[in-house]
Structure formats: structure tokens, C-alpha cells
Protein backbone atom coordinates (compact mmCIF):
# COMPACT_ATOMS: atom_id res chain seq x y z
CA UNK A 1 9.69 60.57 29.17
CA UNK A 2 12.36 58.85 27.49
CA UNK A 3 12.72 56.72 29.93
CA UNK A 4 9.21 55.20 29.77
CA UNK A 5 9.65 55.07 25.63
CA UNK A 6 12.62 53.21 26.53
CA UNK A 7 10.50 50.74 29.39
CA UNK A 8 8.07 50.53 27.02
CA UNK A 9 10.34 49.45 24.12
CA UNK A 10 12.26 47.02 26.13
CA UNK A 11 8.69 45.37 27.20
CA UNK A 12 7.55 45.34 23.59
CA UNK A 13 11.12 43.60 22.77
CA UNK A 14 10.63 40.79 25.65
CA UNK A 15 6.89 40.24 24.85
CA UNK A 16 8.04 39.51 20.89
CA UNK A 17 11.09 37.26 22.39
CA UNK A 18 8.59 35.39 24.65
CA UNK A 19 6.05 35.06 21.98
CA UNK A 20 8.75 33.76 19.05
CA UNK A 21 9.82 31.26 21.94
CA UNK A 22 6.36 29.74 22.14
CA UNK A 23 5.98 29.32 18.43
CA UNK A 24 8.85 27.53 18.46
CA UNK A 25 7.41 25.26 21.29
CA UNK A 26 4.44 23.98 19.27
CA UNK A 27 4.99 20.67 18.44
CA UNK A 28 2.75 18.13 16.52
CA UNK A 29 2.54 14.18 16.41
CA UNK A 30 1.30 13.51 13.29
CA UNK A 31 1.39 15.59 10.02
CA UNK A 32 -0.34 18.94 10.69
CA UNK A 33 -2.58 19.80 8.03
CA UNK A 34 -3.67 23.78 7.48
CA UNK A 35 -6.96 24.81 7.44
CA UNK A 36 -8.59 27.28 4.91
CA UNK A 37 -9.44 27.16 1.21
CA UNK A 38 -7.64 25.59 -0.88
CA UNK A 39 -6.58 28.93 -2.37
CA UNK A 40 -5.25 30.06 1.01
CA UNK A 41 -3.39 27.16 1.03
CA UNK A 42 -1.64 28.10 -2.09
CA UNK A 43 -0.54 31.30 -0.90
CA UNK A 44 0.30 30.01 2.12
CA UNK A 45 2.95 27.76 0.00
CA UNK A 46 3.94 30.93 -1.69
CA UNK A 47 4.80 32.89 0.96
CA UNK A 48 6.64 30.29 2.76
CA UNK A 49 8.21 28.89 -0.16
CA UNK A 50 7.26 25.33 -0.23
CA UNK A 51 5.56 22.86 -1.90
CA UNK A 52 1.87 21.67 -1.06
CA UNK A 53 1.10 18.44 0.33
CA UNK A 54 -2.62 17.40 -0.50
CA UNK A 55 -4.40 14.08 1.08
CA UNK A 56 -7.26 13.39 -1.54
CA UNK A 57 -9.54 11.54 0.78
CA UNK A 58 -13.24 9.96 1.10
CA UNK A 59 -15.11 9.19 4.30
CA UNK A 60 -15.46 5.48 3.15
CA UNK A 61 -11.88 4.99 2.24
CA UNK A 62 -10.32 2.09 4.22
CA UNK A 63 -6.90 2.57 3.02
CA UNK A 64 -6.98 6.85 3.71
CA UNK A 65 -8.11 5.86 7.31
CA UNK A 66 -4.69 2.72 7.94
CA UNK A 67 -2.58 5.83 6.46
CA UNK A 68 -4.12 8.09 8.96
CA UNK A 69 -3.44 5.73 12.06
CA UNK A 70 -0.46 4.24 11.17
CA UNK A 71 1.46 6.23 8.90
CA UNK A 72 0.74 10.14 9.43
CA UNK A 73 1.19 9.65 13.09
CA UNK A 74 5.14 8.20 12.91
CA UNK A 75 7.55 10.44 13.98
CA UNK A 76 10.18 10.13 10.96
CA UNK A 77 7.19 10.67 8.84
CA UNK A 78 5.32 13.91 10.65
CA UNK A 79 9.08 15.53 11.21
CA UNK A 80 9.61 15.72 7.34
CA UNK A 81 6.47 16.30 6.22
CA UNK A 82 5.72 18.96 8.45
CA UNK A 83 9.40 20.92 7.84
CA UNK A 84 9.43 20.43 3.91
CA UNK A 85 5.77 21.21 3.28
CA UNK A 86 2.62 22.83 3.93
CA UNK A 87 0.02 19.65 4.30
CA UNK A 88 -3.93 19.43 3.51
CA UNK A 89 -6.19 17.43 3.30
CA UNK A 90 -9.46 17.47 0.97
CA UNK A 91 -12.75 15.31 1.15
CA UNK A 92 -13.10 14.76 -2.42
CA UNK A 93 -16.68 14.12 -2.50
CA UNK A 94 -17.24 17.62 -0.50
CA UNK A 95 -16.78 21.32 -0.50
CA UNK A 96 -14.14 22.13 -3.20
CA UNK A 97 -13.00 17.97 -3.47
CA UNK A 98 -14.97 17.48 -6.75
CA UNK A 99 -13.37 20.28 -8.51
CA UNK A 100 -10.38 19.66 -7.32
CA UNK A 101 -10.69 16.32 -8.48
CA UNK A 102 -11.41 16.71 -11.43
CA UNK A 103 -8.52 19.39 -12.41
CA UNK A 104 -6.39 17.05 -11.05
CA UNK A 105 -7.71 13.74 -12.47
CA UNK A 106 -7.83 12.14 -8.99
CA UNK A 107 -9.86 8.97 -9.33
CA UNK A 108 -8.77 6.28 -6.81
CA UNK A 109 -8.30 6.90 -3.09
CA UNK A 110 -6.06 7.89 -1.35
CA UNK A 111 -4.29 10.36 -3.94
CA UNK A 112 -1.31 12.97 -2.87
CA UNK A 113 -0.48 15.69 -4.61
CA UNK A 114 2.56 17.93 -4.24
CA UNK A 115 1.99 20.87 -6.01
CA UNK A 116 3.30 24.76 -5.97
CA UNK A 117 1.96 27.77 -4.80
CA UNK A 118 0.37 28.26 -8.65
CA UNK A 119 -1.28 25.04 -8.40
CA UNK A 120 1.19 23.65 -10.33
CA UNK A 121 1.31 19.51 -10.53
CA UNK A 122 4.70 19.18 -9.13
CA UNK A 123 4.61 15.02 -8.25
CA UNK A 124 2.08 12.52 -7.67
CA UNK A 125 1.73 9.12 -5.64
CA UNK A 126 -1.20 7.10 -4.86
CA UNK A 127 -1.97 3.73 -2.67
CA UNK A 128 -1.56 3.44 1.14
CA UNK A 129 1.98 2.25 1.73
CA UNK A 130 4.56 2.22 4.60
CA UNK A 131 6.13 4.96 6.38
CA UNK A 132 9.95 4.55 4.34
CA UNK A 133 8.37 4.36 0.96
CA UNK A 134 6.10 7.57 2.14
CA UNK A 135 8.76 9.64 2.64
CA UNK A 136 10.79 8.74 -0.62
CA UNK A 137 7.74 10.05 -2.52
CA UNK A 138 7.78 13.58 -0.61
CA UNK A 139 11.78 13.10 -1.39
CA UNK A 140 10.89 12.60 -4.96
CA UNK A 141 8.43 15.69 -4.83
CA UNK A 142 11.57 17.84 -3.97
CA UNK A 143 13.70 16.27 -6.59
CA UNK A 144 12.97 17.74 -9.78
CA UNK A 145 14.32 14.89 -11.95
CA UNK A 146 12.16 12.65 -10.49
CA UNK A 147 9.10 14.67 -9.77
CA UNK A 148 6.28 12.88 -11.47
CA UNK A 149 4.71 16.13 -13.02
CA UNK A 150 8.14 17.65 -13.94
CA UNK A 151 8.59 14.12 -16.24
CA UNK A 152 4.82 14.33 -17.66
CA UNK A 153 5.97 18.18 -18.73
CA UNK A 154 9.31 16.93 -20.11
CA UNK A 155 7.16 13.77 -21.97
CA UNK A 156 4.86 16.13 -23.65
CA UNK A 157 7.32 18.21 -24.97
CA UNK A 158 9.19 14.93 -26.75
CA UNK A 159 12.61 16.37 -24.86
CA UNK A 160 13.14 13.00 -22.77
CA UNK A 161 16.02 11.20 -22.11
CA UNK A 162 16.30 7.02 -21.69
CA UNK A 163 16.13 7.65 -17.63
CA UNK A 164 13.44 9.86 -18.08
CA UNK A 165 11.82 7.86 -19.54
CA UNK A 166 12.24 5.02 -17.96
CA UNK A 167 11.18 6.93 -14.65
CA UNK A 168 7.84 7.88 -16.03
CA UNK A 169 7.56 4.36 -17.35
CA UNK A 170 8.12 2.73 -13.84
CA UNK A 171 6.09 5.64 -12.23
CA UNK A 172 2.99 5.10 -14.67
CA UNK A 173 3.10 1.38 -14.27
CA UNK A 174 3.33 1.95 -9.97
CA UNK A 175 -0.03 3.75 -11.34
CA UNK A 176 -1.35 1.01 -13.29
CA UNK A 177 -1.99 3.30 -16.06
CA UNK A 178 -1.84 1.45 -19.73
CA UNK A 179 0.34 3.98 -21.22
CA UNK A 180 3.28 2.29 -18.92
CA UNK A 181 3.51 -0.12 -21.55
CA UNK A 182 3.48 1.88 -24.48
CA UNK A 183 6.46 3.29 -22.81
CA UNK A 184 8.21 0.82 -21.97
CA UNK A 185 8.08 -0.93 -25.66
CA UNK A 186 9.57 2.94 -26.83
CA UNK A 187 12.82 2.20 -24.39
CA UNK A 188 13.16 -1.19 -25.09
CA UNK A 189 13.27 -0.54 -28.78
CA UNK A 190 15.97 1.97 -28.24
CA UNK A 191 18.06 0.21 -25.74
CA UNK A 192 21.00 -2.00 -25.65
CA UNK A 193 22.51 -4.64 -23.77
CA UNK A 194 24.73 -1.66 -21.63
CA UNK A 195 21.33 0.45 -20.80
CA UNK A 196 19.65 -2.58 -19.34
CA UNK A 197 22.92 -3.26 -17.35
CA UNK A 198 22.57 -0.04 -15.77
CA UNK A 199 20.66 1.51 -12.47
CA UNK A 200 18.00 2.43 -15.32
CA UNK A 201 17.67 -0.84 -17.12
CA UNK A 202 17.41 -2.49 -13.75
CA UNK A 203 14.36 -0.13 -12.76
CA UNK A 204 12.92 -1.59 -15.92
CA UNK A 205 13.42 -5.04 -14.57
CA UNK A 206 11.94 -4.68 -11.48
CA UNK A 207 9.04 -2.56 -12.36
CA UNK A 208 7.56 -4.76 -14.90
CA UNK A 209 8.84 -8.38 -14.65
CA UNK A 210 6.14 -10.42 -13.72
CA UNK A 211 7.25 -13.74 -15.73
CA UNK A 212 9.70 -15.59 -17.09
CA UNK A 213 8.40 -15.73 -20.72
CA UNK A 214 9.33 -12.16 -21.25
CA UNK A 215 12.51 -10.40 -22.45
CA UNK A 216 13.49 -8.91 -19.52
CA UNK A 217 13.47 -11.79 -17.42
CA UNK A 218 15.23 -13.53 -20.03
CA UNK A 219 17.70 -10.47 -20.09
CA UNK A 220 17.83 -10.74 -16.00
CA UNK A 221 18.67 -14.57 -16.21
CA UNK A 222 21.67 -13.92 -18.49
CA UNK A 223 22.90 -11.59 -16.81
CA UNK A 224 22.05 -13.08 -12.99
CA UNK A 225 25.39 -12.11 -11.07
CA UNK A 226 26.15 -8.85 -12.64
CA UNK A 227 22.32 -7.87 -11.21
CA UNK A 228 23.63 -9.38 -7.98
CA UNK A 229 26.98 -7.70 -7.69
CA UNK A 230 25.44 -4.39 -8.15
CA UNK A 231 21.82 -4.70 -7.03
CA UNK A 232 21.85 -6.85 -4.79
CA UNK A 233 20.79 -10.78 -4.48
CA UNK A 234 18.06 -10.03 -1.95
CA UNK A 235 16.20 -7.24 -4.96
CA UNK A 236 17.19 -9.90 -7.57
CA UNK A 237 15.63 -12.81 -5.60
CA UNK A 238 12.54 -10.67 -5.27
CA UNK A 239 11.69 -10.54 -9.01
CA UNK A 240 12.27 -14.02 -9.56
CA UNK A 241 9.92 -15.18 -6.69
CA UNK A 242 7.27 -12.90 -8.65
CA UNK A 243 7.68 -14.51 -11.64
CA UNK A 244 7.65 -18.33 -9.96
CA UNK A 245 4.20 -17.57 -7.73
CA UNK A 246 2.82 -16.13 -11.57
CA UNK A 247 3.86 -19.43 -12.63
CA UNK A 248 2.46 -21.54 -9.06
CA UNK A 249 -1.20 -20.38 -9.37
CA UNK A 250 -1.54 -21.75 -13.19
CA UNK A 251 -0.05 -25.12 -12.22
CA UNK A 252 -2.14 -25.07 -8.79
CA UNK A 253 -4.91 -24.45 -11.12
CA UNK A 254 -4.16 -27.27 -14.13
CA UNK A 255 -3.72 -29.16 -10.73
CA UNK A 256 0.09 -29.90 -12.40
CA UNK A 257 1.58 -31.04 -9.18
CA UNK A 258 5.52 -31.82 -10.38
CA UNK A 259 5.41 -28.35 -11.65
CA UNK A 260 3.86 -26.75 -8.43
CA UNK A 261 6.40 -28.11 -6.17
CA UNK A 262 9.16 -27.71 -7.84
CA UNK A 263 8.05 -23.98 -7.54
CA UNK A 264 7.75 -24.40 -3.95
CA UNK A 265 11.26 -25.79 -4.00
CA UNK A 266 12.09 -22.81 -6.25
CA UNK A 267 10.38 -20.18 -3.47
CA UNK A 268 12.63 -21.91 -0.74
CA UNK A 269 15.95 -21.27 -2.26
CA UNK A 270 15.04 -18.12 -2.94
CA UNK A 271 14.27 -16.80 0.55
CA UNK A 272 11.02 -16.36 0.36
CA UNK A 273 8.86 -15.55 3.48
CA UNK A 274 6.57 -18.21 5.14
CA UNK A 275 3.36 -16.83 3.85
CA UNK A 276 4.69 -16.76 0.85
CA UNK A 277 4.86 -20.27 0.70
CA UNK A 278 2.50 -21.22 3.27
CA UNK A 279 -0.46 -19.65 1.39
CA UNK A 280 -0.37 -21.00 -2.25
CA UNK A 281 0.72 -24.78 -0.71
CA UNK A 282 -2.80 -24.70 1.26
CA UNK A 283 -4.51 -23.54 -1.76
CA UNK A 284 -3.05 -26.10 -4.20
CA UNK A 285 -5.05 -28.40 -1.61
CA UNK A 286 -8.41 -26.17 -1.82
CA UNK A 287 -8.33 -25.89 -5.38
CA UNK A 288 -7.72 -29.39 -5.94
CA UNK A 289 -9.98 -30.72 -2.82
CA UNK A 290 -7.53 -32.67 -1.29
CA UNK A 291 -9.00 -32.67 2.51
CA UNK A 292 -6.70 -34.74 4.24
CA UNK A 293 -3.74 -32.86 2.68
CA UNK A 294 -5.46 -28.86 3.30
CA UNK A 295 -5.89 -30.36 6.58
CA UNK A 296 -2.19 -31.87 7.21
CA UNK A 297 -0.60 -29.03 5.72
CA UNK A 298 -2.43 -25.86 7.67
CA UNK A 299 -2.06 -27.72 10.77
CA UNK A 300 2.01 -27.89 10.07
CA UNK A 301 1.93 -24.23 9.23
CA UNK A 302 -0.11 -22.88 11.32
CA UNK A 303 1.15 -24.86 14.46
CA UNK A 304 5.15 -24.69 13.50
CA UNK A 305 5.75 -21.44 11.01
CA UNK A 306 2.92 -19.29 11.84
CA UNK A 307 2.50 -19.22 15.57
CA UNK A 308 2.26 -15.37 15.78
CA UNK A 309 1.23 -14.62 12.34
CA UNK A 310 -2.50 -14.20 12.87
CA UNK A 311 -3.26 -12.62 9.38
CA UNK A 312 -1.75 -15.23 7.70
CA UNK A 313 -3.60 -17.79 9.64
CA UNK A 314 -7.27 -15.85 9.09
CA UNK A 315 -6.19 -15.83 5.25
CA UNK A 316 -6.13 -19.51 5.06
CA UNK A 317 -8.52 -20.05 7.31
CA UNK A 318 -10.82 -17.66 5.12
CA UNK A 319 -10.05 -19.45 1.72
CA UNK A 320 -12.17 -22.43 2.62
CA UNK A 321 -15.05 -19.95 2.65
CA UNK A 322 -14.05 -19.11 -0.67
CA UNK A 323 -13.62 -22.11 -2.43
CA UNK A 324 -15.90 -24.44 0.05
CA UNK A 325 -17.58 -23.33 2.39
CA UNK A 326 -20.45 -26.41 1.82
CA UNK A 327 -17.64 -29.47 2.82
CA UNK A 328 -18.21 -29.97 6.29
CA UNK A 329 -14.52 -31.04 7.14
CA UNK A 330 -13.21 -28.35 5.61
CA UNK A 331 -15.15 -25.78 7.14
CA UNK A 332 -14.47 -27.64 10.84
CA UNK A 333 -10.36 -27.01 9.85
CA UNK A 334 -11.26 -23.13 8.60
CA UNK A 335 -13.35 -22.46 12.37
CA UNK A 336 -10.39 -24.49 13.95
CA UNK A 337 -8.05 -21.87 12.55
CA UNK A 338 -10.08 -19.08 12.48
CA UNK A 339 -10.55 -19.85 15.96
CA UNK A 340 -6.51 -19.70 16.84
CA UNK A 341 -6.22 -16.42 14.49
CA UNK A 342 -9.12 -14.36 16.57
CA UNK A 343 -7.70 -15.53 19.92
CA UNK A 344 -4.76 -14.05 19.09
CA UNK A 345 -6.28 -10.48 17.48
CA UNK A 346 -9.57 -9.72 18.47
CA UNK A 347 -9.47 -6.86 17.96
CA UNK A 348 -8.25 -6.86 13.91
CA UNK A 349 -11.98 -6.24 12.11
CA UNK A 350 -10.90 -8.30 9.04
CA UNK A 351 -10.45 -11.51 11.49
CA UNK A 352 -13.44 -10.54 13.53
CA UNK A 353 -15.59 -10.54 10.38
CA UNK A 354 -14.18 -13.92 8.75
CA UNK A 355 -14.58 -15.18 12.50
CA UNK A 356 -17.95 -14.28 12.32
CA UNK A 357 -18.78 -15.54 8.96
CA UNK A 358 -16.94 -18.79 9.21
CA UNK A 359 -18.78 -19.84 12.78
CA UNK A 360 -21.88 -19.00 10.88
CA UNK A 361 -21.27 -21.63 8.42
CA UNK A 362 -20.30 -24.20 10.66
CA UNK A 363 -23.14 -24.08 12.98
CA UNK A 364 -22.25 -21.79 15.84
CA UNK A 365 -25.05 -19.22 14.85
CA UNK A 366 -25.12 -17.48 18.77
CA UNK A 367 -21.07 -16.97 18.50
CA UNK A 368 -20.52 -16.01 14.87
CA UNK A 369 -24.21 -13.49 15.38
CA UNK A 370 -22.08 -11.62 18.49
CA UNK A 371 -19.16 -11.49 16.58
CA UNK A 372 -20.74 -10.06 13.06
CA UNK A 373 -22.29 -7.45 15.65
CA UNK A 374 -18.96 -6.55 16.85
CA UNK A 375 -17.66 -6.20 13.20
CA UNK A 376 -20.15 -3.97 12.39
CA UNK A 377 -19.60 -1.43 15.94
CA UNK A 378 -15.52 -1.86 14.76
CA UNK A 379 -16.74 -0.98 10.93
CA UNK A 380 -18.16 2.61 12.27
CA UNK A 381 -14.42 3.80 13.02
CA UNK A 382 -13.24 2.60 9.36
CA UNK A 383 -16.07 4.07 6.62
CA UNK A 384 -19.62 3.72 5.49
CA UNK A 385 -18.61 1.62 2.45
CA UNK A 386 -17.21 -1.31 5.25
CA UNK A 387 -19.83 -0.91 7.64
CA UNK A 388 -22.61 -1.62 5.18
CA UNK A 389 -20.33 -4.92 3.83
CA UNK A 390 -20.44 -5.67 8.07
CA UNK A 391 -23.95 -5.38 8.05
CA UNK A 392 -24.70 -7.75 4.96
CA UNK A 393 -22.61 -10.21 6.44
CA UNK A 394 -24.73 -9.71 9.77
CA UNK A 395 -27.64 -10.52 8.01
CA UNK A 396 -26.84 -13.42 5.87
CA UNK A 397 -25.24 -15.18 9.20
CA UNK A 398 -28.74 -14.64 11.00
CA UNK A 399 -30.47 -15.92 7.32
CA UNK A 400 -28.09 -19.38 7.75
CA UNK A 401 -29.54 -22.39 9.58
């Protein structure tokens, strides 16, 4: 007898071995998101003591769906996710989304909440972005000092400090919300020249310099090399070549062409990419209707700086269909390019569609009525709100003559 209890045991003992090894072998290669209420999911954060990812989601949300494709699934992304977090994701138009949204104020797509097994706002991001800057939010979420709901908790109860503030102000203003500013005037009233010198001060900078009539460009320009030494030029750089396109698209509009090219001279020195430059110097041209010069200058870029740059190509190709898409030459340049941009991609629905809408204009009705049907099959895998946009364009190509 004892020696079938002990069989029996040993069996037990290999079957729980064998089974723990096969838990360990499941693997995933995106984020894995649990199913369940969102209550289960809660407790399931409690008893495995982490925080909750949430995806706030729509069906028609273009930017949810890129995320989906090309961020959840990256393997740097799905590894840390997956090991600090339970993850789920909520329609918020469905089921439990519109109460959720609403206790949680969600009201632009995609959302993510990190909250605790109470249901507890722990941090908060919002926008598609890139794989690196994905991560640093989750890293944020498990930082306490820089957990977005921690610092609206510590604002309400007036118990800030000048980098806690300043984080809230540079997270509210990555938010677009109007209290950012409000904010920001508190710190700068209470700061001196030594705060703004610091990693805190230079948050500030970044976060909301856009031009170089205000006082913390001024402030930057002063104090140019220190910002260098200890930021570095390349972040520096960055905030002045935001405040010099701010400045470009008023003179490209007064059609003040000293002043626009000296900002193109400006954007050169200061390392700025090719569609940086390339973009704004073709427009100066559209907004101005100079068609010898649009046609001069996106032939140079597109031909010598922008050879494998296909979005950049359908972007200027697509501006003569915003600004004139009745000029005859310039539409002939815009299907030239267009033309280049969807041999290239065509399989990218934004340069299908422009393809499509562009030909229309310009005469090639059969072409551009194939390609606004393919638009609208490649518009079924992205949402309802793009598909009926694919469909309208469909139908105002067939309407041209």
C-alpha cells in the first residue's frame, strides 16, 4: 500500500513539474491582453501584484489600429509590457467602454491607462507613438514621481514641488490640455535663472517653446552653450528648428521671401532633416503660385534628396490638390510625382488614395476609378470612419469629367 501512495505521489509530483514547465513555455508576440470583465481584471492585478495596462480603443480609430501593427507586436515592447503588467484592452463605444470612459475622462483615441488593482488612476498617456517612447510611459507608470495620476493627487492637495510641477506642466501640455499653461505661468513666476538652468527648467524649454518671441526662448538663446554642454546640441537644435518653421509658414504666407530663406538657411545649419526643408520650400511656391519654381524645386527634391522617401514625395505631390488642384501644370507635376511615390508603395492607403484622387483631376478617370476602388478594399482593414472618407473620394472621382 505504501508503496502505491508513494507511486502515486511521485506521479502527482512529475505531472505538476511537467505542467509548471509548459506554462513557462507559452510565449506571446505581441502584448497579451486578458480577457474577462474589467473587474476580473482588477483582481487579477491584485493578486499578481501589478499594475493594469488598459488600451481605450474604437473600431474606427486609425491611430489604435498603426499601434496595433506596428507597435504592440515589437519584441522590446511585448517583453516589458507583458512582465510588468497585466494588459486589456476596451472598445469604448461597447460593453463596459462608455462607463469606463466616462470615470476615466477618456475622450480622444487611443487612451492608456495604468491603473491598480482598486481602479486607482496610477498614469496616463495618449497618441499613437513609437515603440522607445511607448515603453518610457509604462516606465513612468512604475515610477511614482512621475506617474501622471500620482502628480494630479499631489496637485490637488497644493503639496507640489518646482519638478512636480513642472512634470505635470510638460505632461498636461503632451495632453494639450489648457491648464498646461496656467501651470506653467505658476513656475515661471517662482523660478530663477538657476531652476531654468537645470534638468527641470530645460523640460520647460522643450515642452513649450514654439517661438522665439517668448521668454523661454529668449532664456534658451542666452544661455545657448550651457543647454548644449549639458543637453545636448542635437535636443537644443531641435527647439530652435520649431521655433524657425513657426516663423517660415508666416513669411511663406506674407509671401516675405528674404525672410523665408534665410529660415531655410537657418533649418540647414541646424541639421534639419530633408523633409523638413523640402516640404515648406515647395509650399512657399504653392502658396505664392510660382509654377516654374514648384516645378524646378520638387523635381530637385524629389529626384536628388528624396529618392526613397515616398511619403514625403505623396505629401508634396498632394499639396497641389490642396492649394490648386484647377492649374493644369500644376496638377501634371502633382500626377508626375504622385506617380513616382505609388510606384514605389502601393501598397501605403494614404498614397493609394491621393493617387487616386490626383489622376482623377488630371484626366485619367479609368486609372484614378481602379485605384479609389482599391483604397476603399485597403480602408476595410483600417476603420469605418476611413472607409466611408474612401468611398466619398470614390464617388466624387467618378462625378469629375
Amino acid at each position: 500500500m505504501k508503496k502505491i501512495l508513494f507511486f502515486i505521489s511521485v506521479c502527482l509530483f512529475s505531472l505538476s513539474c511537467k505542467q509548471k514547465q509548459e506554462e513557462k513555455k507559452v510565449t506571446y508576440n505581441a502584448i497579451h491582453f486578458s480577457e474577462g470583465s474589467f473587474q476580473q481584471v482588477l483582481d487579477k492585478g491584485t493578486a499578481e501584484d501589478k499594475l493594469i495596462f488598459v488600451d481605450c480603443y474604437t473600431s474606427w480609430c486609425a491611430p489604435c489600429k498603426w499601434m496595433e501593427k506596428h507597435v504592440f507586436v515589437k519584441e522590446d515592447v511585448y517583453t516589458f509590457y507583458n512582465d510588468n503588467f497585466v494588459n486589456y484592452k476596451i472598445d469604448m463605444e461597447k460593453g463596459e467602454g462608455p462607463e469606463l470612459a466616462k470615470r476615466y475622462q477618456v475622450t480622444s483615441f487611443p487612451t492608456y491607462l495604468f491603473i491598480d488593482g482598486k481602479g486607482e488612476l496610477v498614469h496616463l498617456a495618449k497618441s499613437r507613438m513609437e515603440a522607445d517612447e511607448f515603453i518610457k510611459e509604462a516606465q513612468k507608470a512604475l515610477n511614482p514621481e512621475n506617474a501622471f495620476g500620482n502628480l494630479v493627487k499631489k496637485y490637488e492637495s497644493g503639496k507640489m514641488d518646482m519638478d512636480e510641477l513642472t512634470s505635470y506642466a510638460v505632461q498636461l501640455n503632451k495632453f494639450r490640455d489648457p491648464k498646461a499653461n496656467e501651470i506653467l505661468v505658476r513656475v515661471i513666476e517662482k523660478s530663477d535663472d538657476q531652476f531654468l538652468r537645470s534638468a527641470s527648467g530645460w523640460k520647460l524649454i522643450q515642452s513649450f517653446t514654439y517661438d522665439d518671441d517668448s521668454e523661454l526662448f529668449q532664456f534658451l538663446d542666452q544661455n545657448r552653450s550651457h543647454f548644449e554642454k549639458n543637453f545636448g546640441k542635437d535636443a537644443v537644435n531641435a527647439v530652435y528648428r520649431r521655433a524657425v518653421q513657426r516663423n517660415m509658414y508666416q513669411y511663406s504666407r506674407n509671401n516675405e521671401k528674404e525672410l523665408f530663406f534665410e529660415s531655410i538657411d537657418s533649418l540647414k545649419r541646424l541639421n534639419a532633416g530633408t523633409r523638413d526643408i523640402a516640404i515648406p520650400h515647395c509650399q512657399f511656391y504653392l502658396q505664392n503660385l510660382d509654377v516654374e519654381a514648384y516645378i524646378k524645386t520638387s523635381d530637385y527634391y524629389v529626384n536628388e534628396q528624396l529618392q526613397n522617401d515616398h511619403e514625403t514625395i505623396a505629401f508634396i505631390a498632394r499639396s497641389v490638390l490642396n492649394y490648386h488642384k484647377d492649374n493644369d501644370q500644376l496638377m501634371a507635376q502633382a500626377a508626375k510625382l504622385i506617380k513616382k511615390a505609388y510606384a514605389m508603395a502601393p501598397d501605403n492607403y494614404g498614397i493609394v488614395s491621393t493617387y487616386a484622387q490626383i489622376l482623377g483631376h488630371t484626366g485619367e478617370k479609368e486609372e484614378a476609378i481602379k485605384a479609389g476602388e482599391k483604397a476603399v478594399a485597403m480602408a476595410d482593414t483600417i476603420s469605418s470612419k476611413v472607409k466611408k472618407r474612401a468611398e466619398q473620394n470614390l464617388e466624387e472621382i467618378k462625378g469629375l469629367h
